[in-house]
PDB file of N, CA and C in Angstrom:
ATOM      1  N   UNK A   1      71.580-136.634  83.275  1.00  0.00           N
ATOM      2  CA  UNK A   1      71.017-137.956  83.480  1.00  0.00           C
ATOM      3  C   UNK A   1      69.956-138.204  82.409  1.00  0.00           C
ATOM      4  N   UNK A   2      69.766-139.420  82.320  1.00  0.00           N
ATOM      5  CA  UNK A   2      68.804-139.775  80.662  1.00  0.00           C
ATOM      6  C   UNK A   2      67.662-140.117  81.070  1.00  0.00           C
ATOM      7  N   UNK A   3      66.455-140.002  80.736  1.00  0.00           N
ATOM      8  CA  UNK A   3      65.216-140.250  81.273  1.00  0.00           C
ATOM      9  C   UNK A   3      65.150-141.524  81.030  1.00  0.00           C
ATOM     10  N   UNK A   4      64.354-142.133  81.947  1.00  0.00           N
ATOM     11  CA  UNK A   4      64.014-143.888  81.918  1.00  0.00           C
ATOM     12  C   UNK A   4      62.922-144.282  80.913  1.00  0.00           C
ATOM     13  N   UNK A   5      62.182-143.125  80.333  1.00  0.00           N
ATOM     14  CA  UNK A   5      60.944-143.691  79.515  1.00  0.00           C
ATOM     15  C   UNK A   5      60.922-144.843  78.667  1.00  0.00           C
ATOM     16  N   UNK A   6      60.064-145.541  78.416  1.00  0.00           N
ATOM     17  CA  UNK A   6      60.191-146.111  77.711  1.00  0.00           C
ATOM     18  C   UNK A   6      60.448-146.325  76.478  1.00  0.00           C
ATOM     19  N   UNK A   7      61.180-146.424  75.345  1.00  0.00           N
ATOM     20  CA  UNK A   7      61.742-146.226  74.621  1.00  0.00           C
ATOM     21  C   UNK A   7      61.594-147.349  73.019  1.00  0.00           C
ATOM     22  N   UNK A   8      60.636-147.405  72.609  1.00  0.00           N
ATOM     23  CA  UNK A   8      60.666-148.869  71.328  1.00  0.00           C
ATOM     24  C   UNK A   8      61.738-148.965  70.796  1.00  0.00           C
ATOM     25  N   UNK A   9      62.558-150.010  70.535  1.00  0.00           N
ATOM     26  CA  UNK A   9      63.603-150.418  69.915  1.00  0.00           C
ATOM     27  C   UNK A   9      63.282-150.220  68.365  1.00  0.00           C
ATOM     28  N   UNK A  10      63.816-149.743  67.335  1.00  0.00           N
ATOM     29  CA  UNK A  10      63.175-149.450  66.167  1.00  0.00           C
ATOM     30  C   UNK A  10      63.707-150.615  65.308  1.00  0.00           C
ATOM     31  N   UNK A  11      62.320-151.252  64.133  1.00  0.00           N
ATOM     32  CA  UNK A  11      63.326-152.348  63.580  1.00  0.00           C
ATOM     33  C   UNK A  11      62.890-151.488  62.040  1.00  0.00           C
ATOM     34  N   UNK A  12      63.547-152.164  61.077  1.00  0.00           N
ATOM     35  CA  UNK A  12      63.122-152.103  59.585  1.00  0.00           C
ATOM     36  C   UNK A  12      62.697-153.232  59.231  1.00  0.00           C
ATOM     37  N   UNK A  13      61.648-153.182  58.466  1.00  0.00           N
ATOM     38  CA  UNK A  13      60.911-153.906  57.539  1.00  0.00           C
ATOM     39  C   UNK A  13      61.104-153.664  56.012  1.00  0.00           C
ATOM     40  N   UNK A  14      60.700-154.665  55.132  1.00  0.00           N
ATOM     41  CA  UNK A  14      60.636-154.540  53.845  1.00  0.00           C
ATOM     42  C   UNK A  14      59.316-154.179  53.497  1.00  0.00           C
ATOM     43  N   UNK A  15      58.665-153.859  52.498  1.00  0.00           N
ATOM     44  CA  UNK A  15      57.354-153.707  51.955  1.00  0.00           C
ATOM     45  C   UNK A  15      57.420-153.534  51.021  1.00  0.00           C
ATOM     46  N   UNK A  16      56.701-154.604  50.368  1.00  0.00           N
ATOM     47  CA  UNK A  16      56.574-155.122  48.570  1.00  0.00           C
ATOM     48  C   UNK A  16      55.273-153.750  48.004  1.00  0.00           C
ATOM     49  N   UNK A  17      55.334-153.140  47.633  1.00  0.00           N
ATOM     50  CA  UNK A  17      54.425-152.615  46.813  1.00  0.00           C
ATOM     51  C   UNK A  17      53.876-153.107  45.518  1.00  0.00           C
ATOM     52  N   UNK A  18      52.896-152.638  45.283  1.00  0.00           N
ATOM     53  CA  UNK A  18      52.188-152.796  43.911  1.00  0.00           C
ATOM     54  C   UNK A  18      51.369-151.824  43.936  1.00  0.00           C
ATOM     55  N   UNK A  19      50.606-151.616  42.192  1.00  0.00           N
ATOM     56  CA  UNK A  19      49.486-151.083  42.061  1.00  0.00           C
ATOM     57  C   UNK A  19      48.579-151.486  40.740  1.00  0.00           C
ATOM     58  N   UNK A  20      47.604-151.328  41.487  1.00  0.00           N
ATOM     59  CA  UNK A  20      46.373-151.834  40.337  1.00  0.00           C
ATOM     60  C   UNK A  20      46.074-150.199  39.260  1.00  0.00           C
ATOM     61  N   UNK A  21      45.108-150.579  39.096  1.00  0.00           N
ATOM     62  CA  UNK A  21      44.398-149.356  38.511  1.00  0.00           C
ATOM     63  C   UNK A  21      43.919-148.033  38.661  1.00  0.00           C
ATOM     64  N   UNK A  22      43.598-148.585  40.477  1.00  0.00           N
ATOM     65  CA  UNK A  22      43.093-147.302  41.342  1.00  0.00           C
ATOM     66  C   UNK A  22      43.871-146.954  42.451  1.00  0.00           C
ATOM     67  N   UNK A  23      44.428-148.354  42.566  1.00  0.00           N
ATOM     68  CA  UNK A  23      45.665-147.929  44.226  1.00  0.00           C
ATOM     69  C   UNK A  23      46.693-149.052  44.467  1.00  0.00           C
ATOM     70  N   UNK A  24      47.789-148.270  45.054  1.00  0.00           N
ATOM     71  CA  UNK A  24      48.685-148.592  45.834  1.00  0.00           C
ATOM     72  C   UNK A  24      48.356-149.661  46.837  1.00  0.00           C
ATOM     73  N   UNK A  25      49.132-151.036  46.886  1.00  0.00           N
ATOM     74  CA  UNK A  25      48.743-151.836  48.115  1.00  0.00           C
ATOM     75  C   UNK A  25      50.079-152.364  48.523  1.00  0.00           C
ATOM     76  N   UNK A  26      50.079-151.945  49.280  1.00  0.00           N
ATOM     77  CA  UNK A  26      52.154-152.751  50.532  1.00  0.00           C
ATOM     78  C   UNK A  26      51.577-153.835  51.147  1.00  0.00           C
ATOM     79  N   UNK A  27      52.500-154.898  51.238  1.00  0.00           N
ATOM     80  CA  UNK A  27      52.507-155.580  52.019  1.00  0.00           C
ATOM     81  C   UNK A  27      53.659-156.215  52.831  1.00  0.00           C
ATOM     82  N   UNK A  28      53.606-156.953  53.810  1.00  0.00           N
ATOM     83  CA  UNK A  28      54.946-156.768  54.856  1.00  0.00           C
ATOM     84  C   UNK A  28      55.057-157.956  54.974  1.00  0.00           C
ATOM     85  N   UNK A  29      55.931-159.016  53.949  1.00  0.00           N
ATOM     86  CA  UNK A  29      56.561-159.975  54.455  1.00  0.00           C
ATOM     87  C   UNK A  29      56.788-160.862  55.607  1.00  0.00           C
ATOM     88  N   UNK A  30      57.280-159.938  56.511  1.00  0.00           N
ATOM     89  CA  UNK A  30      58.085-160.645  57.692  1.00  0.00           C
ATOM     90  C   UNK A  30      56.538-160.483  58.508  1.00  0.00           C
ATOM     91  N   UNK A  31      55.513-159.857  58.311  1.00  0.00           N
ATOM     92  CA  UNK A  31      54.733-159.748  59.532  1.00  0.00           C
ATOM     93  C   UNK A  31      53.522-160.771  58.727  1.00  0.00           C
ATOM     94  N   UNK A  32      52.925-161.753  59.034  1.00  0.00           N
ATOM     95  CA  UNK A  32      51.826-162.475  58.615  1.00  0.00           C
ATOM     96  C   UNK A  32      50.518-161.671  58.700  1.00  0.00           C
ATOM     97  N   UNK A  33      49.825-161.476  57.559  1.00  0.00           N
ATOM     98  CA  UNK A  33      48.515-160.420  57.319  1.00  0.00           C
ATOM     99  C   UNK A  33      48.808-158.948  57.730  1.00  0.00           C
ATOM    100  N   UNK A  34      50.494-158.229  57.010  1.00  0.00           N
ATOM    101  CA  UNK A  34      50.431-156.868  57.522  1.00  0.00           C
ATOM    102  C   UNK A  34      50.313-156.335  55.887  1.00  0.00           C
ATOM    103  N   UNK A  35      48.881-156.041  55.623  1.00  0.00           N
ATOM    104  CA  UNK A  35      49.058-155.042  54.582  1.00  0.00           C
ATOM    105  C   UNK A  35      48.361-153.985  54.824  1.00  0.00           C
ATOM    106  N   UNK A  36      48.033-153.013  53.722  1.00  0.00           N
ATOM    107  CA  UNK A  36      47.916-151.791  53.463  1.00  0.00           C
ATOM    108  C   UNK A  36      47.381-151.131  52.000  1.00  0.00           C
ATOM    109  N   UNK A  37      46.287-150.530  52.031  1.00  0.00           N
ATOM    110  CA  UNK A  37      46.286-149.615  50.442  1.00  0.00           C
ATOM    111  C   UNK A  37      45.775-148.627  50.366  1.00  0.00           C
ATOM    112  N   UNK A  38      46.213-147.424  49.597  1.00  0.00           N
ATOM    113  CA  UNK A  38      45.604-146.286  49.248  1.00  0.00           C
ATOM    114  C   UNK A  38      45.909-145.702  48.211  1.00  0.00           C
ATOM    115  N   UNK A  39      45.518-144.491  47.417  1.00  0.00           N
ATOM    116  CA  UNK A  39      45.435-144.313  46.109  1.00  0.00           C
ATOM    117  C   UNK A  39      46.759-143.414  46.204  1.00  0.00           C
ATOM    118  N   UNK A  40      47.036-142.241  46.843  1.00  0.00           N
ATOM    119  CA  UNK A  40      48.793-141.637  46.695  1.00  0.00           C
ATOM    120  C   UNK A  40      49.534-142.662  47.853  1.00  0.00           C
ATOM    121  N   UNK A  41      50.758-142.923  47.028  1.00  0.00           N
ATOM    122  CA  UNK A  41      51.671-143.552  47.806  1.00  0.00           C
ATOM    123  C   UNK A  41      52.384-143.186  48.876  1.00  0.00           C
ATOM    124  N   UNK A  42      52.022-141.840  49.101  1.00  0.00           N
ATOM    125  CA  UNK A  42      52.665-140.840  50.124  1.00  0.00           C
ATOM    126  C   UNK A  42      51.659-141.686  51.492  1.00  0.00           C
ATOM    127  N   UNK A  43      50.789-141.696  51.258  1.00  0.00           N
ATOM    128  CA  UNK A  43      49.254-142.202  52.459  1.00  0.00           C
ATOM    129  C   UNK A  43      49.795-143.820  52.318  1.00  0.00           C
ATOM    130  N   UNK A  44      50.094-144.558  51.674  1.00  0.00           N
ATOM    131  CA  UNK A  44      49.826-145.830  52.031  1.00  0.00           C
ATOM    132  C   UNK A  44      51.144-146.180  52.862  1.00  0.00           C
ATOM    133  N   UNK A  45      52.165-145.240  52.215  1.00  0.00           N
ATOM    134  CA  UNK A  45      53.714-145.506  53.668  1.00  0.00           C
ATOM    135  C   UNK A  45      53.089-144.988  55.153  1.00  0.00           C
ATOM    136  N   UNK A  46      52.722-143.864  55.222  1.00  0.00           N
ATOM    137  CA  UNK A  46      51.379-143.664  56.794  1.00  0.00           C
ATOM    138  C   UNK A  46      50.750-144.855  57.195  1.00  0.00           C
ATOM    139  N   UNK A  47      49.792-145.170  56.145  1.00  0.00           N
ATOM    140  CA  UNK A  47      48.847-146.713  56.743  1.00  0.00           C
ATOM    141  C   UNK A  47      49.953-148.057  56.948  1.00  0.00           C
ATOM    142  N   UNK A  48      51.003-148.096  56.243  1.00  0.00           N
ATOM    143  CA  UNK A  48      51.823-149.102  56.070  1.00  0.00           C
ATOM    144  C   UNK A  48      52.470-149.197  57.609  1.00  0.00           C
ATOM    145  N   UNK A  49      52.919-148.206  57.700  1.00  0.00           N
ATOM    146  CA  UNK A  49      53.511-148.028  59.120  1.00  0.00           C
ATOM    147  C   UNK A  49      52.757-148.162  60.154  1.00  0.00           C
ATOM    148  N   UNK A  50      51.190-147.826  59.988  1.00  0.00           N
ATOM    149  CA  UNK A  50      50.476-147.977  60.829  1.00  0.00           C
ATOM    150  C   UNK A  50      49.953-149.302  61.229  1.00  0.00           C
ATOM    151  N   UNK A  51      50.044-149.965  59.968  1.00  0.00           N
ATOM    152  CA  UNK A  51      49.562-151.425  60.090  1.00  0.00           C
ATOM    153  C   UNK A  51      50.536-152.475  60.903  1.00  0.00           C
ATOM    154  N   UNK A  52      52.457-152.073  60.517  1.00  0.00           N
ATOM    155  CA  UNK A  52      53.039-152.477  61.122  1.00  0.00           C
ATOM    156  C   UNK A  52      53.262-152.252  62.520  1.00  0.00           C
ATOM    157  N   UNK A  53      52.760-151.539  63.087  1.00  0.00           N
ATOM    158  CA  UNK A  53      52.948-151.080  64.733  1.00  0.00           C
ATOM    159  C   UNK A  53      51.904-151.714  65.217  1.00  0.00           C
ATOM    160  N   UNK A  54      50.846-151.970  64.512  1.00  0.00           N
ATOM    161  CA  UNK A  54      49.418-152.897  64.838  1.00  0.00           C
ATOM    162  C   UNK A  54      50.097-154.536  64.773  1.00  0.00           C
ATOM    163  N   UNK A  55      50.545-154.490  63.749  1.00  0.00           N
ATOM    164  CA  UNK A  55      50.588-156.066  63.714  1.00  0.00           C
ATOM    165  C   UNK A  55      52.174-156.838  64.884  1.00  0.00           C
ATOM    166  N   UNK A  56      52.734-155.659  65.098  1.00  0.00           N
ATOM    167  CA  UNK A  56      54.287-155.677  66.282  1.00  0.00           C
ATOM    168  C   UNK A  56      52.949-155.918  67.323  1.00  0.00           C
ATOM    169  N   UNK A  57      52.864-155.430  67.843  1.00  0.00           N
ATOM    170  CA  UNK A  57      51.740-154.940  69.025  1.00  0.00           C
ATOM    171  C   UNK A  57      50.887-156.438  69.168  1.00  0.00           C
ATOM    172  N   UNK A  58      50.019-157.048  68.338  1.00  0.00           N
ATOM    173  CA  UNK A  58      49.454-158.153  68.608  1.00  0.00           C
ATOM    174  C   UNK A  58      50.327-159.447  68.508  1.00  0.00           C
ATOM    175  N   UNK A  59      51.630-159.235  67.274  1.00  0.00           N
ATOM    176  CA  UNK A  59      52.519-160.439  67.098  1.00  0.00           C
ATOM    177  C   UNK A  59      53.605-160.342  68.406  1.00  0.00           C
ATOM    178  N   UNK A  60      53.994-159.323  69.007  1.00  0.00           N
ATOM    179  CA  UNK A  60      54.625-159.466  69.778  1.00  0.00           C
ATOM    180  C   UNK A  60      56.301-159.961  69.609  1.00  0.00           C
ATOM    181  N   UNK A  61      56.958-160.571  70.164  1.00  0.00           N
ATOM    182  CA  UNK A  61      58.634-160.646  69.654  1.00  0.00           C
ATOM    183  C   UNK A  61      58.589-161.743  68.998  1.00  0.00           C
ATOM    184  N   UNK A  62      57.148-162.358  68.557  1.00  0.00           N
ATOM    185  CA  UNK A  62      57.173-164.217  67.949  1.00  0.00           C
ATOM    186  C   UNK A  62      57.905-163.994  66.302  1.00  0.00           C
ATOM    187  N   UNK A  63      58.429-163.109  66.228  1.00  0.00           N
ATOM    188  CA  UNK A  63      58.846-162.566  64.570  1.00  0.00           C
ATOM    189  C   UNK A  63      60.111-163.555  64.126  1.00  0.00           C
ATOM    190  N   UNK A  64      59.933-163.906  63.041  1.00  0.00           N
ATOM    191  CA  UNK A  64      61.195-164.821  62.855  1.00  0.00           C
ATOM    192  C   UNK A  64      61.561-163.375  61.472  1.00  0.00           C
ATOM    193  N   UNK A  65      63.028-163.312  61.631  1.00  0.00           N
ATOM    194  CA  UNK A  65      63.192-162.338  60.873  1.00  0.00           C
ATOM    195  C   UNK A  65      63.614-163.125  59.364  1.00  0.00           C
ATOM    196  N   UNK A  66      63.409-162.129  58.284  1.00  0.00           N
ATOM    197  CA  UNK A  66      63.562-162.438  57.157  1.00  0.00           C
ATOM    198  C   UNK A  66      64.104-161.547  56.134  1.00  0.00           C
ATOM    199  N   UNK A  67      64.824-162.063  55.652  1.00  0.00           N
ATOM    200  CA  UNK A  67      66.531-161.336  54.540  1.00  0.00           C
ATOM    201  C   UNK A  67      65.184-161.178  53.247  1.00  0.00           C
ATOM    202  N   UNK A  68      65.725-159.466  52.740  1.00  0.00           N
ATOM    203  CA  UNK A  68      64.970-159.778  51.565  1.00  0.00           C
ATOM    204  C   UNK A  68      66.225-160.064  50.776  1.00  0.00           C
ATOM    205  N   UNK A  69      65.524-161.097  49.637  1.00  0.00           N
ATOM    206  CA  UNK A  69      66.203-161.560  48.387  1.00  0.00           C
ATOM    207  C   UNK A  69      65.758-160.830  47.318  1.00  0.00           C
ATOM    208  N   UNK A  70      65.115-160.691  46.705  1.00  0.00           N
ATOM    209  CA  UNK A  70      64.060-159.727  45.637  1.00  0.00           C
ATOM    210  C   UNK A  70      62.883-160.165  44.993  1.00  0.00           C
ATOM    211  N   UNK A  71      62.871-159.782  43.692  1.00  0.00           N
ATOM    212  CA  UNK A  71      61.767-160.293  43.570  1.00  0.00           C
ATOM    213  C   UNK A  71      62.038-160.407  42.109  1.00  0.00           C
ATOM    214  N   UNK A  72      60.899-161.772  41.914  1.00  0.00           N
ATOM    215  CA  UNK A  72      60.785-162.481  40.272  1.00  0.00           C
ATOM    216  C   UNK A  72      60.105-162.063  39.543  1.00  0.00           C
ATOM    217  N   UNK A  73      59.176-162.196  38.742  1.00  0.00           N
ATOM    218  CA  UNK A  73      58.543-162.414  37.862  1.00  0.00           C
ATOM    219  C   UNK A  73      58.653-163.988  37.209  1.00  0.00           C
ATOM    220  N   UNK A  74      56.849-164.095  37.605  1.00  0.00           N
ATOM    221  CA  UNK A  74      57.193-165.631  36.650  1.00  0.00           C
ATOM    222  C   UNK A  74      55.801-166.034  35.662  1.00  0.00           C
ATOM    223  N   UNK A  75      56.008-165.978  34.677  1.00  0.00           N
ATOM    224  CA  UNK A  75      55.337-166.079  33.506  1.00  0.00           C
ATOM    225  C   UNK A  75      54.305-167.444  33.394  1.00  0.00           C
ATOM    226  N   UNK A  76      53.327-167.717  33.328  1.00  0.00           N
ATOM    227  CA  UNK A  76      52.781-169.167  33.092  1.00  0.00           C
ATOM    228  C   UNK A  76      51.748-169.407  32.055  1.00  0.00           C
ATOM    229  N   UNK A  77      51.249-170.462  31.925  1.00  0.00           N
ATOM    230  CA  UNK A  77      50.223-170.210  30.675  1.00  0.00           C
ATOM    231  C   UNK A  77      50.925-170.434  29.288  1.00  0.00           C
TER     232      UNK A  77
END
């Protein structure tokens, strides 16, 4: 027989990375204000994840999901 616990449904997210000079900063698309930064990129996928279980947790199921397309570059000036 299977235990009843409760169980989180697991989703995937995207997370755009970058880095400056001194650190690594992710940020999460689909979640409004889910970012993250630290100087090894190994730590900011930890905080990244951490930020997203924070920001599930207060956003709740209001998530409209979103397809990544990729990403540009766009030159100005």
């Amino acid at each position: 027989m299977r235990g009843t616990g409760s169980r989180r449904m697991r989703r995937e997210f995207n997370v755009i990375i970058e880095r400056d000079s001194e650190r690594y900063v992710g940020s999460v698309p689909a979640l409004k204000g889910c970012h993250s930064q630290a100087k090894p990129l190994d730590e900011l996928m930890a905080r990244i994840r951490e930020a997203i279980e924070l920001c599930l947790e207060a956003q709740g199921d209001k998530l409209e999901p979103l397809d990544f397309v990729g990403v540009q570059k766009v030159t100005v000036g």
